[in-house]
N, C-alpha and C. Protein backbone atom coordinates (compact mmCIF):
# COMPACT_ATOMS: atom_id res chain seq x y z
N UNK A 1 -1.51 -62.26 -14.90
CA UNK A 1 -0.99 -61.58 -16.07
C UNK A 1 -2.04 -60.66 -16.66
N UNK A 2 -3.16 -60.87 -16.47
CA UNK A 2 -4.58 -60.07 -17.55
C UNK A 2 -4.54 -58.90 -16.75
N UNK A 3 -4.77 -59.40 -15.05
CA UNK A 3 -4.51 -58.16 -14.52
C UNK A 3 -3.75 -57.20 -14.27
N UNK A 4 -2.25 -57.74 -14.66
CA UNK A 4 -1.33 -56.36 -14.94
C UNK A 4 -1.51 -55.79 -16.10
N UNK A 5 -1.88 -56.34 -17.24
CA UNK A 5 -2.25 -55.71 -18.12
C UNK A 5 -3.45 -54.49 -18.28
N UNK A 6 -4.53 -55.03 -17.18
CA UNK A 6 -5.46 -53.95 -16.98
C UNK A 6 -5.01 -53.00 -16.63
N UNK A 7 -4.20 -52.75 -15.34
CA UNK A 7 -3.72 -51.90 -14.38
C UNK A 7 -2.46 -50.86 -14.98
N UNK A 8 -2.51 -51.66 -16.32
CA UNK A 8 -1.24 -50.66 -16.94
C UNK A 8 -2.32 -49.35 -18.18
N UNK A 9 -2.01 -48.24 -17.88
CA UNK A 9 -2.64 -47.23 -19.14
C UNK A 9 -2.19 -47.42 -20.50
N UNK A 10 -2.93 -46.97 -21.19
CA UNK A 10 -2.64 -47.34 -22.70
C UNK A 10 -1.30 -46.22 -23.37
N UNK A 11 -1.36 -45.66 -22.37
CA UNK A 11 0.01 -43.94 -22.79
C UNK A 11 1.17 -45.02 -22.39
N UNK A 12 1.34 -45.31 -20.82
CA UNK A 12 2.25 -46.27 -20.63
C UNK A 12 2.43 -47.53 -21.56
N UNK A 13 1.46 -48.28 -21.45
CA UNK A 13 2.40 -49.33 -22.73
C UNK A 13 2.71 -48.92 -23.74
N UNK A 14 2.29 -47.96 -24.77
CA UNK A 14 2.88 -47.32 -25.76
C UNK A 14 4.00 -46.96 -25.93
N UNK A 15 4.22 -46.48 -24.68
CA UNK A 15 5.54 -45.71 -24.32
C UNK A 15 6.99 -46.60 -24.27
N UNK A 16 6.58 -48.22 -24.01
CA UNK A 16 7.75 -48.99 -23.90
C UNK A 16 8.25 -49.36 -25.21
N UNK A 17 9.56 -49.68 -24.61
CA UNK A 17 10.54 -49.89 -25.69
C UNK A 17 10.32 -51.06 -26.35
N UNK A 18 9.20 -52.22 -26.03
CA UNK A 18 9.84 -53.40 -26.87
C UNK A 18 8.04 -53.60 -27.75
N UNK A 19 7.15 -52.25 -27.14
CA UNK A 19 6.08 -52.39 -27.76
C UNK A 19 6.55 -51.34 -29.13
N UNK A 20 6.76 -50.03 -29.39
CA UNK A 20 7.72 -49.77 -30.13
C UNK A 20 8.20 -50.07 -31.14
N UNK A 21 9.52 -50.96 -30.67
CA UNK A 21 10.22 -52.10 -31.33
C UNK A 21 9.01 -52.76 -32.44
N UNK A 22 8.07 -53.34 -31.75
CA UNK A 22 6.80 -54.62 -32.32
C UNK A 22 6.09 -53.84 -33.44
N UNK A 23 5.82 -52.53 -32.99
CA UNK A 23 5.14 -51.48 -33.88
C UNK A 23 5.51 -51.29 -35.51
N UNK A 24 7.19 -51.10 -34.88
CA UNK A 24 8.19 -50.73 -36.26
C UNK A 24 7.97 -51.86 -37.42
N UNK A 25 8.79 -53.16 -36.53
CA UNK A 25 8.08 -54.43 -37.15
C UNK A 25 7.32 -54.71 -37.83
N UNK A 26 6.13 -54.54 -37.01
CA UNK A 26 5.03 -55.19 -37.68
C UNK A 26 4.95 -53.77 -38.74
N UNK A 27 5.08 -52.34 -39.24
CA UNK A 27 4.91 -51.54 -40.26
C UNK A 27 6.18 -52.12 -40.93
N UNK A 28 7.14 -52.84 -40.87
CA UNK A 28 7.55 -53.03 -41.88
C UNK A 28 7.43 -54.22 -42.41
N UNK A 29 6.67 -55.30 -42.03
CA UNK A 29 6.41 -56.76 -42.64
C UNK A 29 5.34 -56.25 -43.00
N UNK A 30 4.23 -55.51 -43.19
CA UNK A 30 2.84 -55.04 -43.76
C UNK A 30 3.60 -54.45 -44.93
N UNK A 31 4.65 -53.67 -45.06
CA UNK A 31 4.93 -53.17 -46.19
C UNK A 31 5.53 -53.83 -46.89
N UNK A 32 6.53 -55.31 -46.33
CA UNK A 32 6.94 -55.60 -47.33
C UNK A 32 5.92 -56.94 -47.84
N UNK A 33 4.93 -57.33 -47.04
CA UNK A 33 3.61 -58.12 -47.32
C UNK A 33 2.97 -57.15 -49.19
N UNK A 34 2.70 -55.93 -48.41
CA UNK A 34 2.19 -55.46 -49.40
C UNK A 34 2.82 -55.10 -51.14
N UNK A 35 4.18 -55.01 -50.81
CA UNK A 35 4.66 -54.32 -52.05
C UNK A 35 5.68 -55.73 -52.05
N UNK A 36 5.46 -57.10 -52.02
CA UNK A 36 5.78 -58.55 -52.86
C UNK A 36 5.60 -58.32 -54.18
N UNK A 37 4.98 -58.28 -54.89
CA UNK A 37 4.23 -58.39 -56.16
C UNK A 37 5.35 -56.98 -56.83
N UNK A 38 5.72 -55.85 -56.29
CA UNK A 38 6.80 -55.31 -56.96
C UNK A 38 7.76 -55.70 -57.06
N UNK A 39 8.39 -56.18 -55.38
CA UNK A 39 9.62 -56.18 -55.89
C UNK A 39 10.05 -57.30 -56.42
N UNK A 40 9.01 -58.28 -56.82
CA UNK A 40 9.20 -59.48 -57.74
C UNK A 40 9.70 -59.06 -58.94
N UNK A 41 8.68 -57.94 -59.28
CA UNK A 41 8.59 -57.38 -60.75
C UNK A 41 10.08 -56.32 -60.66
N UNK A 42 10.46 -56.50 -59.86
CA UNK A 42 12.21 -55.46 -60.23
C UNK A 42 12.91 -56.62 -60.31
N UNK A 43 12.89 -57.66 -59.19
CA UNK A 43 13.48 -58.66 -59.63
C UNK A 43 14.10 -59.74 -61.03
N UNK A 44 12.70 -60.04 -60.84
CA UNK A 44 12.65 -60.40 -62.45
C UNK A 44 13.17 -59.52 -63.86
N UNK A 45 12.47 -58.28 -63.36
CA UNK A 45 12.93 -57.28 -64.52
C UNK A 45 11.54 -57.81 -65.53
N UNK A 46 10.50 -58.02 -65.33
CA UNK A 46 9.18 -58.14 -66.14
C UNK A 46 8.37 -57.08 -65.45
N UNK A 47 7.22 -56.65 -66.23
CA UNK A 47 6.09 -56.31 -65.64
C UNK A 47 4.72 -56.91 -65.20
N UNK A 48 4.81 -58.37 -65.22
CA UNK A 48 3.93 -59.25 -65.09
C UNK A 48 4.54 -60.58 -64.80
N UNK A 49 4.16 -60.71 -63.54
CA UNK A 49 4.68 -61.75 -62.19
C UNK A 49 3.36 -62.64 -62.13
N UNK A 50 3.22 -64.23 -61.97
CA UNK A 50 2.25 -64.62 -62.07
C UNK A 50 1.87 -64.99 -60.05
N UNK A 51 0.82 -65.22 -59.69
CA UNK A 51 0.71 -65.64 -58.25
C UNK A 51 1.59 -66.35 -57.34
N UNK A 52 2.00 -67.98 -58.76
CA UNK A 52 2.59 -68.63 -57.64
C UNK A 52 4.20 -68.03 -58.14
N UNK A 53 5.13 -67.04 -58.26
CA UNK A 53 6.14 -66.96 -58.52
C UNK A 53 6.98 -67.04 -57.28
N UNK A 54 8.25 -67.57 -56.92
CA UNK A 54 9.11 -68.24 -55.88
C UNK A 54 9.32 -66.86 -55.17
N UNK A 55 9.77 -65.70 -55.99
CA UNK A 55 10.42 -64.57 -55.13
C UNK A 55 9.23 -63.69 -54.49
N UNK A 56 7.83 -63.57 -54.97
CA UNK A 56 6.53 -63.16 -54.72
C UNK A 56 6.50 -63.75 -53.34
N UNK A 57 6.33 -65.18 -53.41
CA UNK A 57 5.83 -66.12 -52.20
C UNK A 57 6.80 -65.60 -51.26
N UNK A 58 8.18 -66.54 -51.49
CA UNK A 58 9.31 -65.72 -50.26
C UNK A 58 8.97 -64.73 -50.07
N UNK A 59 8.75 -63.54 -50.78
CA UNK A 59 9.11 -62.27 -50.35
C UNK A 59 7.66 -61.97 -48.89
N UNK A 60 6.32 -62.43 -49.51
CA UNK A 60 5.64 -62.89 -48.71
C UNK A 60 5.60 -63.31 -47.19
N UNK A 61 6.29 -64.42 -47.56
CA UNK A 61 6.52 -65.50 -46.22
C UNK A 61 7.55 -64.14 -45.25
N UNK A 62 7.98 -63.52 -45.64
CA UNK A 62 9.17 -63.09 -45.12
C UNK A 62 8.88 -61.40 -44.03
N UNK A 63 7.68 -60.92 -44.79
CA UNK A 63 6.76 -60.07 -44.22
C UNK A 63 6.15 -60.65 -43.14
N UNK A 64 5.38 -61.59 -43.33
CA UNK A 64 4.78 -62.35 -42.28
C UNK A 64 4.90 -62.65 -41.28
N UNK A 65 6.33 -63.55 -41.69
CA UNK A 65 7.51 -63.14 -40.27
C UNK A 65 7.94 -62.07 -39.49
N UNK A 66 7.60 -61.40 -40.33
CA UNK A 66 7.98 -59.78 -39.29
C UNK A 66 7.17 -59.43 -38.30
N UNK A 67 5.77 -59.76 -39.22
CA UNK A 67 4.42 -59.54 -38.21
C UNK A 67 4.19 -60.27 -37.33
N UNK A 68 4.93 -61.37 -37.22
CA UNK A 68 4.78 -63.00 -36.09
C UNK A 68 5.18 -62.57 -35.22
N UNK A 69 7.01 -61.70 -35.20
CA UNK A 69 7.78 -61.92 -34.89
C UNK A 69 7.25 -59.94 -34.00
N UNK A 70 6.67 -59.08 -34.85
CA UNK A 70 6.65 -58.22 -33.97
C UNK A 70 5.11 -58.34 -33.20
N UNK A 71 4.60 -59.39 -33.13
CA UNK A 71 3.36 -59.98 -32.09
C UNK A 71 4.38 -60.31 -30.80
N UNK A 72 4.73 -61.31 -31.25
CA UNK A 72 5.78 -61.81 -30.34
C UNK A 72 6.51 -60.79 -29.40
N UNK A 73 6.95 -59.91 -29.76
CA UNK A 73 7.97 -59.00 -29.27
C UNK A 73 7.57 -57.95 -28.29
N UNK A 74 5.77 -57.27 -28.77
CA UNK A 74 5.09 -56.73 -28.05
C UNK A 74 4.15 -57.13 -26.81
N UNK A 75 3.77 -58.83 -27.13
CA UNK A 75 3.69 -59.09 -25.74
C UNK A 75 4.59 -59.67 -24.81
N UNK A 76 5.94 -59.40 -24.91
CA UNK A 76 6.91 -59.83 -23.89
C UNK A 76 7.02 -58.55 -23.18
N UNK A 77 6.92 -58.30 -21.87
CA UNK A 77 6.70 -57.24 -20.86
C UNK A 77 8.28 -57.24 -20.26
């Protein structure tokens, strides 16, 4: 397996569809990782969300997953 991976160029794996796919993913669990803490604060309808708040965390956990899930996705060949 390491060695098909060597033997493949970096233009070619780029180029596939399910690395791609993993790319999109993972930019959109980073964004929704990053902007938790807002959309808590639309949620709520406050401007001040404390750390441990339920929809912060979920919203969290839920990014994360994206990024697991587009790891996952990019090394399946």
């Amino acid at each position: 397996m390491t060695t098909a991976l060597l033997l493949v160029s970096l233009a070619e794996r780029l180029s596939q569809a399910n690395v791609i796919i993993g790319i999109v993913l993972c930019a959109i669990g980073i964004a929704i990782a990053i902007l938790a803490r807002r959309i808590a604060c639309a949620a709520r309808k406050t401007s001040n969300v404390p750390n441990d708040d339920t929809i912060m965390v979920t919203t969290k956990v839920i990014g994360l997953i994206f990024i697991v899930v587009a790891l996952v996705v990019m090394i399946i060949q």
